[in-house]
PDB file of N, CA and C in Angstrom:
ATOM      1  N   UNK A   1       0.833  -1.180   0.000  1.00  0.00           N
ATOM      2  CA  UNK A   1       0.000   0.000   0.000  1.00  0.00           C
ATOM      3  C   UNK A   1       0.880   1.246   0.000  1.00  0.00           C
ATOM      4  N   UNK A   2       1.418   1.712   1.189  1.00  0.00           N
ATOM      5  CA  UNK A   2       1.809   2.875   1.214  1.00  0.00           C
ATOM      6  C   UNK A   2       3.813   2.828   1.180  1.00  0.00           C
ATOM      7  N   UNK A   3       4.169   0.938   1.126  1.00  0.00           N
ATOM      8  CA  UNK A   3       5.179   0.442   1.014  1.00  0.00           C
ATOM      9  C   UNK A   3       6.339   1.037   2.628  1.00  0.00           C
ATOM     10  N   UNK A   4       5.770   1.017   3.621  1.00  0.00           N
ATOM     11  CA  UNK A   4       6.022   1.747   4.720  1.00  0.00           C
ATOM     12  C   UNK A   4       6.887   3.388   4.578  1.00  0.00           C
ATOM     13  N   UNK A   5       6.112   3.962   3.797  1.00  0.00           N
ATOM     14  CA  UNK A   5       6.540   5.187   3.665  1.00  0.00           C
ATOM     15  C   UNK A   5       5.877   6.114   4.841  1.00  0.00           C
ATOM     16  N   UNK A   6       6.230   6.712   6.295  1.00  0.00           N
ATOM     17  CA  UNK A   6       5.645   6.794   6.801  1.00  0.00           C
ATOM     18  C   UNK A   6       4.639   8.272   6.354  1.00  0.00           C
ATOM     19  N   UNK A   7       5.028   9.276   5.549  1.00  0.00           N
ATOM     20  CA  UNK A   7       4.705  10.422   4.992  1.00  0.00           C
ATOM     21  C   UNK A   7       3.510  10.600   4.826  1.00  0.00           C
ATOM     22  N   UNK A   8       2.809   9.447   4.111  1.00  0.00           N
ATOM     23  CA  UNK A   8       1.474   9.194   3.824  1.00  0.00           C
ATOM     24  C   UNK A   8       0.363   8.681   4.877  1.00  0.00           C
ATOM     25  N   UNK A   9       0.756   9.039   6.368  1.00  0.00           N
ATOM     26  CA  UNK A   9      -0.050   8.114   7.460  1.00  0.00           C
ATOM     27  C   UNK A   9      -0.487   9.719   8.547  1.00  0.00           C
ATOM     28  N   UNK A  10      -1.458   9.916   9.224  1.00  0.00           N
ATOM     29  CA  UNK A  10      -1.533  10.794  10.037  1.00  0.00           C
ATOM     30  C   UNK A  10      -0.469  10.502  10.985  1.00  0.00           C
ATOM     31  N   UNK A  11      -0.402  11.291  11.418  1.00  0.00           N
ATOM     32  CA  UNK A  11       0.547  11.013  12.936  1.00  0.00           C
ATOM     33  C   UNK A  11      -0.443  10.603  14.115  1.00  0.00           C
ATOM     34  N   UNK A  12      -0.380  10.305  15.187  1.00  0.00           N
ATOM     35  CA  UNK A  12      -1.343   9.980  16.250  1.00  0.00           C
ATOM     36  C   UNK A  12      -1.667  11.628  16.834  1.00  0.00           C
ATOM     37  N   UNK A  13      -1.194  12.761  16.733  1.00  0.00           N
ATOM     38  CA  UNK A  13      -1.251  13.826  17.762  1.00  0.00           C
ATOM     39  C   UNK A  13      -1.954  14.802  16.402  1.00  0.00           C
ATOM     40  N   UNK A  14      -1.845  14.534  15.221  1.00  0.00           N
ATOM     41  CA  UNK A  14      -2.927  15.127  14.259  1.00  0.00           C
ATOM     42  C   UNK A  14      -4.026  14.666  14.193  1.00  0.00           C
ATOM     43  N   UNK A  15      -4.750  13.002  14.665  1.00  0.00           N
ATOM     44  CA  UNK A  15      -5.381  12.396  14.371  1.00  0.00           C
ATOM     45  C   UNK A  15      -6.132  13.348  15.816  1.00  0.00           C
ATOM     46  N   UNK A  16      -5.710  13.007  17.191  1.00  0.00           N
ATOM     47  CA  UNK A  16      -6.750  13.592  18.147  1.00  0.00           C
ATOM     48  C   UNK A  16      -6.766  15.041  18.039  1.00  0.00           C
ATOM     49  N   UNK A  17      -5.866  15.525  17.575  1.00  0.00           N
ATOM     50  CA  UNK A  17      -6.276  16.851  17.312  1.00  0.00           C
ATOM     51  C   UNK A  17      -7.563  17.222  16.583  1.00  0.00           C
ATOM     52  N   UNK A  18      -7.626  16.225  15.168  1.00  0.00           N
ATOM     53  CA  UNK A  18      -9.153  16.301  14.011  1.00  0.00           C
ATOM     54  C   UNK A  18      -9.945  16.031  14.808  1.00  0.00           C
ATOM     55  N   UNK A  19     -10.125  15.102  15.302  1.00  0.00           N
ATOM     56  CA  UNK A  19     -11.109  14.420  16.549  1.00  0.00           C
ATOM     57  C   UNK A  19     -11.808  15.581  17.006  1.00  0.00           C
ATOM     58  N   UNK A  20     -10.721  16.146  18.354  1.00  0.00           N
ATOM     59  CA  UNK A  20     -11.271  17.344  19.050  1.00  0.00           C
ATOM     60  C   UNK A  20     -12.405  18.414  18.175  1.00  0.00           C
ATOM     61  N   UNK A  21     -11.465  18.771  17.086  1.00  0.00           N
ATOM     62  CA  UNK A  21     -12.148  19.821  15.932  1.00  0.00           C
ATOM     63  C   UNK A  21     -13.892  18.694  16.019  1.00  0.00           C
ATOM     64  N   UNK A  22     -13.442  17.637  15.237  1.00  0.00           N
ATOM     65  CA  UNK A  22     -15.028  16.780  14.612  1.00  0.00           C
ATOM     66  C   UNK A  22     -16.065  16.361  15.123  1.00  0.00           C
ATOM     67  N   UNK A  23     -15.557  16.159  16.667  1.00  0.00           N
ATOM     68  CA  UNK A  23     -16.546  15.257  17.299  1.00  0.00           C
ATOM     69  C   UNK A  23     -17.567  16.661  18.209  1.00  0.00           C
ATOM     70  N   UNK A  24     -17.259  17.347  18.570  1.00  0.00           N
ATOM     71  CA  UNK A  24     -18.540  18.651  18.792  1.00  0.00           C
ATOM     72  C   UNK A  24     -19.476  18.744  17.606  1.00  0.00           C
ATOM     73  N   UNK A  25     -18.899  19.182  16.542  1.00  0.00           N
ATOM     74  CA  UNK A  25     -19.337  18.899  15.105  1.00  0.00           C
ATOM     75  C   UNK A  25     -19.756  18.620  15.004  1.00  0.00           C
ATOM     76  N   UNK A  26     -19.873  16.804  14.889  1.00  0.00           N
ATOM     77  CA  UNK A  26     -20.915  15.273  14.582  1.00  0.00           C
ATOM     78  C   UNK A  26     -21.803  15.484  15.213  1.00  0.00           C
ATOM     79  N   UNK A  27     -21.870  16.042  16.769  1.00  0.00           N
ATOM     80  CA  UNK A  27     -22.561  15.834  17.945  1.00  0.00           C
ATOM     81  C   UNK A  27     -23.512  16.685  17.598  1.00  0.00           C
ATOM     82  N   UNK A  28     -23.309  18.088  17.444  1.00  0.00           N
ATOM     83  CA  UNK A  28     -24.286  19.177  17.124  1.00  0.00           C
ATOM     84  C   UNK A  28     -24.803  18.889  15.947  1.00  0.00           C
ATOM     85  N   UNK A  29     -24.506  18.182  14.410  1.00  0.00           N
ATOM     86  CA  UNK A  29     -25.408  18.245  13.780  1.00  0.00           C
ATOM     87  C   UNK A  29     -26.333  16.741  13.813  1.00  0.00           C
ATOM     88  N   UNK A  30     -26.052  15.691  14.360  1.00  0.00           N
ATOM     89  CA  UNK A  30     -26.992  14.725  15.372  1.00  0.00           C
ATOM     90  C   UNK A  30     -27.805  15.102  15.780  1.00  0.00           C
ATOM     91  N   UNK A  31     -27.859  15.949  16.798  1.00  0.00           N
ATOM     92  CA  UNK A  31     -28.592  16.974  17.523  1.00  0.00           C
ATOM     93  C   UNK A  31     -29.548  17.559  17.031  1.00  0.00           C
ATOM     94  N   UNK A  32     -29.298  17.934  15.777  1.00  0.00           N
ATOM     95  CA  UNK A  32     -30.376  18.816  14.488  1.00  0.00           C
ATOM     96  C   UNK A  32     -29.827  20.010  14.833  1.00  0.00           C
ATOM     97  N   UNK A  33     -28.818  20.575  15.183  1.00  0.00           N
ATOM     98  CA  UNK A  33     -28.161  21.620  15.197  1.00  0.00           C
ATOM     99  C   UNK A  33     -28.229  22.555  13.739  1.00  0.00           C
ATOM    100  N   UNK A  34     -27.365  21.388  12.887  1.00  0.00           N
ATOM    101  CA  UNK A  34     -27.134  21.886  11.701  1.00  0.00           C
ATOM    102  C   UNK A  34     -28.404  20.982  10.487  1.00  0.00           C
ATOM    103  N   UNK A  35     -28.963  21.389   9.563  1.00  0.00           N
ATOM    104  CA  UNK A  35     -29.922  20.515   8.912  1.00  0.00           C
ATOM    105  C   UNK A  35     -29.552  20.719   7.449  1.00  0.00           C
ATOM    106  N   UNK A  36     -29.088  19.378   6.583  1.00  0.00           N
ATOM    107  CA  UNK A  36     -28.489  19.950   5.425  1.00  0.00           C
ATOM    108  C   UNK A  36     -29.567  20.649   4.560  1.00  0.00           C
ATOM    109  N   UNK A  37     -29.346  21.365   3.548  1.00  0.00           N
ATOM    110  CA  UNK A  37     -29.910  21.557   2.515  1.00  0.00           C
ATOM    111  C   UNK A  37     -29.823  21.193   1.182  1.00  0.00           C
ATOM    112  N   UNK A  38     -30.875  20.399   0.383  1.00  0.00           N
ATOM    113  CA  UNK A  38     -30.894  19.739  -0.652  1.00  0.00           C
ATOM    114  C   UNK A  38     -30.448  21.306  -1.898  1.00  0.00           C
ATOM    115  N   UNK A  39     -29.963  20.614  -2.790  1.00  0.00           N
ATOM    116  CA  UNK A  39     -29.815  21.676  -3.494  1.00  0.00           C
ATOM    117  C   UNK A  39     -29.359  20.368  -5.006  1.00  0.00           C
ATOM    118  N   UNK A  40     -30.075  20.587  -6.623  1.00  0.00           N
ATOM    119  CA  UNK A  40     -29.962  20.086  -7.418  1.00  0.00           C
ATOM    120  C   UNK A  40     -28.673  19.445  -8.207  1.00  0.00           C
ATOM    121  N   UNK A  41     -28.188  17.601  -8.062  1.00  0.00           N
ATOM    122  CA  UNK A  41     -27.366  17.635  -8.583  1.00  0.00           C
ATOM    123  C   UNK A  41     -26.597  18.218  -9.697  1.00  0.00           C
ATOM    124  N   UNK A  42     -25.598  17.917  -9.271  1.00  0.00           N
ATOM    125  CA  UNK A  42     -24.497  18.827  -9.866  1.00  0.00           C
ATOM    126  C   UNK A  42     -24.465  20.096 -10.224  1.00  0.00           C
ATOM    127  N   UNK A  43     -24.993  20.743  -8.914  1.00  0.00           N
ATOM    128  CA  UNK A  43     -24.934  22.283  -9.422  1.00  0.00           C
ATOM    129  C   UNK A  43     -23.719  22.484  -7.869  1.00  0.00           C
ATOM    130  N   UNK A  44     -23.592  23.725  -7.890  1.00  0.00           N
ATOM    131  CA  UNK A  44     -21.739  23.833  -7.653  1.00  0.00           C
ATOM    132  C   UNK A  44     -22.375  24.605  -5.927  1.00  0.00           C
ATOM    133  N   UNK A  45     -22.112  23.776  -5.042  1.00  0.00           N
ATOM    134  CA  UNK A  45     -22.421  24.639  -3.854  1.00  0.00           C
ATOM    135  C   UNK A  45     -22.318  26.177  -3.662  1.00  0.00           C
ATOM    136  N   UNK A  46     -21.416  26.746  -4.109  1.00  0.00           N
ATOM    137  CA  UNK A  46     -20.915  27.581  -4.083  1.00  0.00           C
ATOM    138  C   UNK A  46     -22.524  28.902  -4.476  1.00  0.00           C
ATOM    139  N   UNK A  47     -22.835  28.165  -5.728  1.00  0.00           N
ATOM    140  CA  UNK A  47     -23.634  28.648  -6.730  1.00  0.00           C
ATOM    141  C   UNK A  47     -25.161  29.021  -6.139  1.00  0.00           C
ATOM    142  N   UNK A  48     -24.951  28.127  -4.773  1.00  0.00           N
ATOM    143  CA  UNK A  48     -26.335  27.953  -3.704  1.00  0.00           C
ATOM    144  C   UNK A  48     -26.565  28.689  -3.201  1.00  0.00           C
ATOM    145  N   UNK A  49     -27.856  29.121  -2.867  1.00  0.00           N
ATOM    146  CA  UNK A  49     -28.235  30.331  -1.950  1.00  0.00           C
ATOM    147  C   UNK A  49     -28.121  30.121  -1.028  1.00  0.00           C
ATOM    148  N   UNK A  50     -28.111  28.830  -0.384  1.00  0.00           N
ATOM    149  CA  UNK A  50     -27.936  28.486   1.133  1.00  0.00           C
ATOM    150  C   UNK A  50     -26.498  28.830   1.715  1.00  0.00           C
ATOM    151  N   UNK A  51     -25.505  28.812   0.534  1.00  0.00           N
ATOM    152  CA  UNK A  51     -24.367  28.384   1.202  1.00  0.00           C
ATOM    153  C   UNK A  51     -23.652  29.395   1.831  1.00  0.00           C
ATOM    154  N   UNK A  52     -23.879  30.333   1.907  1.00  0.00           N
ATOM    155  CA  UNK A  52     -23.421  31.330   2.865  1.00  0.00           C
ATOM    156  C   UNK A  52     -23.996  31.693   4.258  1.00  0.00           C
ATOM    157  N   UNK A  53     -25.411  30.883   4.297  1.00  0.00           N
ATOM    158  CA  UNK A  53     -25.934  30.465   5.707  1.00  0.00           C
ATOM    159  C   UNK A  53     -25.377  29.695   5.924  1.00  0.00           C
ATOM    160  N   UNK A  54     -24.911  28.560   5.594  1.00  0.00           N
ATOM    161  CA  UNK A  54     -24.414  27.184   6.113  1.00  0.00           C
ATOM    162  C   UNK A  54     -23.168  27.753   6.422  1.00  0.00           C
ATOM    163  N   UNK A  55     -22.686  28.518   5.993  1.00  0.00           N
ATOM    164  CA  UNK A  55     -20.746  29.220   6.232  1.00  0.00           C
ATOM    165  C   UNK A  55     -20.800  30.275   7.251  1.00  0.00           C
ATOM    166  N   UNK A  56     -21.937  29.986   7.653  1.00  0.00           N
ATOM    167  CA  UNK A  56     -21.743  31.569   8.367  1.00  0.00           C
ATOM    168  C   UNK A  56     -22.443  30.723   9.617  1.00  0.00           C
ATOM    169  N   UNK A  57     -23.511  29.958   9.841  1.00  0.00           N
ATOM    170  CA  UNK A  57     -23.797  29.048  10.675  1.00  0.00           C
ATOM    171  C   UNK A  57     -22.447  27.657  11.319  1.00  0.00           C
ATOM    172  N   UNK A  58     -21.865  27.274  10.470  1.00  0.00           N
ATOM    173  CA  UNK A  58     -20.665  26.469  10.780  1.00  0.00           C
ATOM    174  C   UNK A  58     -19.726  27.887  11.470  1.00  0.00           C
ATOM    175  N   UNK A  59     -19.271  28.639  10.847  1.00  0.00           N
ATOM    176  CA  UNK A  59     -18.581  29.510  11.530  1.00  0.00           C
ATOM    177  C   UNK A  59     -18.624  30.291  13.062  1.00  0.00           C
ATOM    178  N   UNK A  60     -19.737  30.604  12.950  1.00  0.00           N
ATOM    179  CA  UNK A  60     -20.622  30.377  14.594  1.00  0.00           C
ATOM    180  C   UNK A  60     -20.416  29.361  15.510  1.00  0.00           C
ATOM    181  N   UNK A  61     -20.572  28.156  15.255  1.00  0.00           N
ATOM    182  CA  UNK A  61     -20.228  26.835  15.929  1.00  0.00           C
ATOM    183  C   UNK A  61     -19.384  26.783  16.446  1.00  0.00           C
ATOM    184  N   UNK A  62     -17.913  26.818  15.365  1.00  0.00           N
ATOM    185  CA  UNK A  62     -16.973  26.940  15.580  1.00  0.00           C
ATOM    186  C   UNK A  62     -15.938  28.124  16.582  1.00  0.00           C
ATOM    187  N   UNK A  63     -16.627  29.301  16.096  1.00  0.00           N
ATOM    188  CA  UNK A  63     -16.136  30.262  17.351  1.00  0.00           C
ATOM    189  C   UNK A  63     -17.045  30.200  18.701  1.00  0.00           C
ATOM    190  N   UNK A  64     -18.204  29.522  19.094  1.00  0.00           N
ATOM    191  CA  UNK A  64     -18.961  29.151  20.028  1.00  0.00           C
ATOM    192  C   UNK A  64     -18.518  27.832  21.082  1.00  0.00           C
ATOM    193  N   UNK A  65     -17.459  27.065  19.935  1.00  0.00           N
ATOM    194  CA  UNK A  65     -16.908  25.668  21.116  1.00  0.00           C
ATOM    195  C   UNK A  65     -15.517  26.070  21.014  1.00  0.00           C
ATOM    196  N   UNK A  66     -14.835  27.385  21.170  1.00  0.00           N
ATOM    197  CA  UNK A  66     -13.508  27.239  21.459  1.00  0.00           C
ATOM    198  C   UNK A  66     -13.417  27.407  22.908  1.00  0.00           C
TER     199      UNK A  66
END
């Protein structure tokens, strides 16, 4: 696979670090915190009207669990 190159592997102290970041995250949108919004394949999120609520709602979150 990665032929023990270790370069290509998280380290253990990046891995709980993502954790910390993800698992409030998971938890709150479980919760119904966050509720996705459908929006028509293959059109470009970006392109969405939602998506600057959803960026601005995640961003909130995020400065709310530091």
């Amino acid at each position: 696979m990665g032929g023990g190159d270790q370069q290509h592997f998280v380290r253990r102290d990046e891995l709980v670090a993502a954790w910390k970041i993800f698992t409030p995250l998971l938890k709150y949108i479980d919760a119904g915190g966050l509720k996705p919004e459908m929006y028509p394949y293959g059109r470009a999120l970006r392109g969405f009207p939602g998506y600057l609520k959803w960026r601005s709602t995640l961003r909130k979150f995020a400065l709310s669990s530091k």
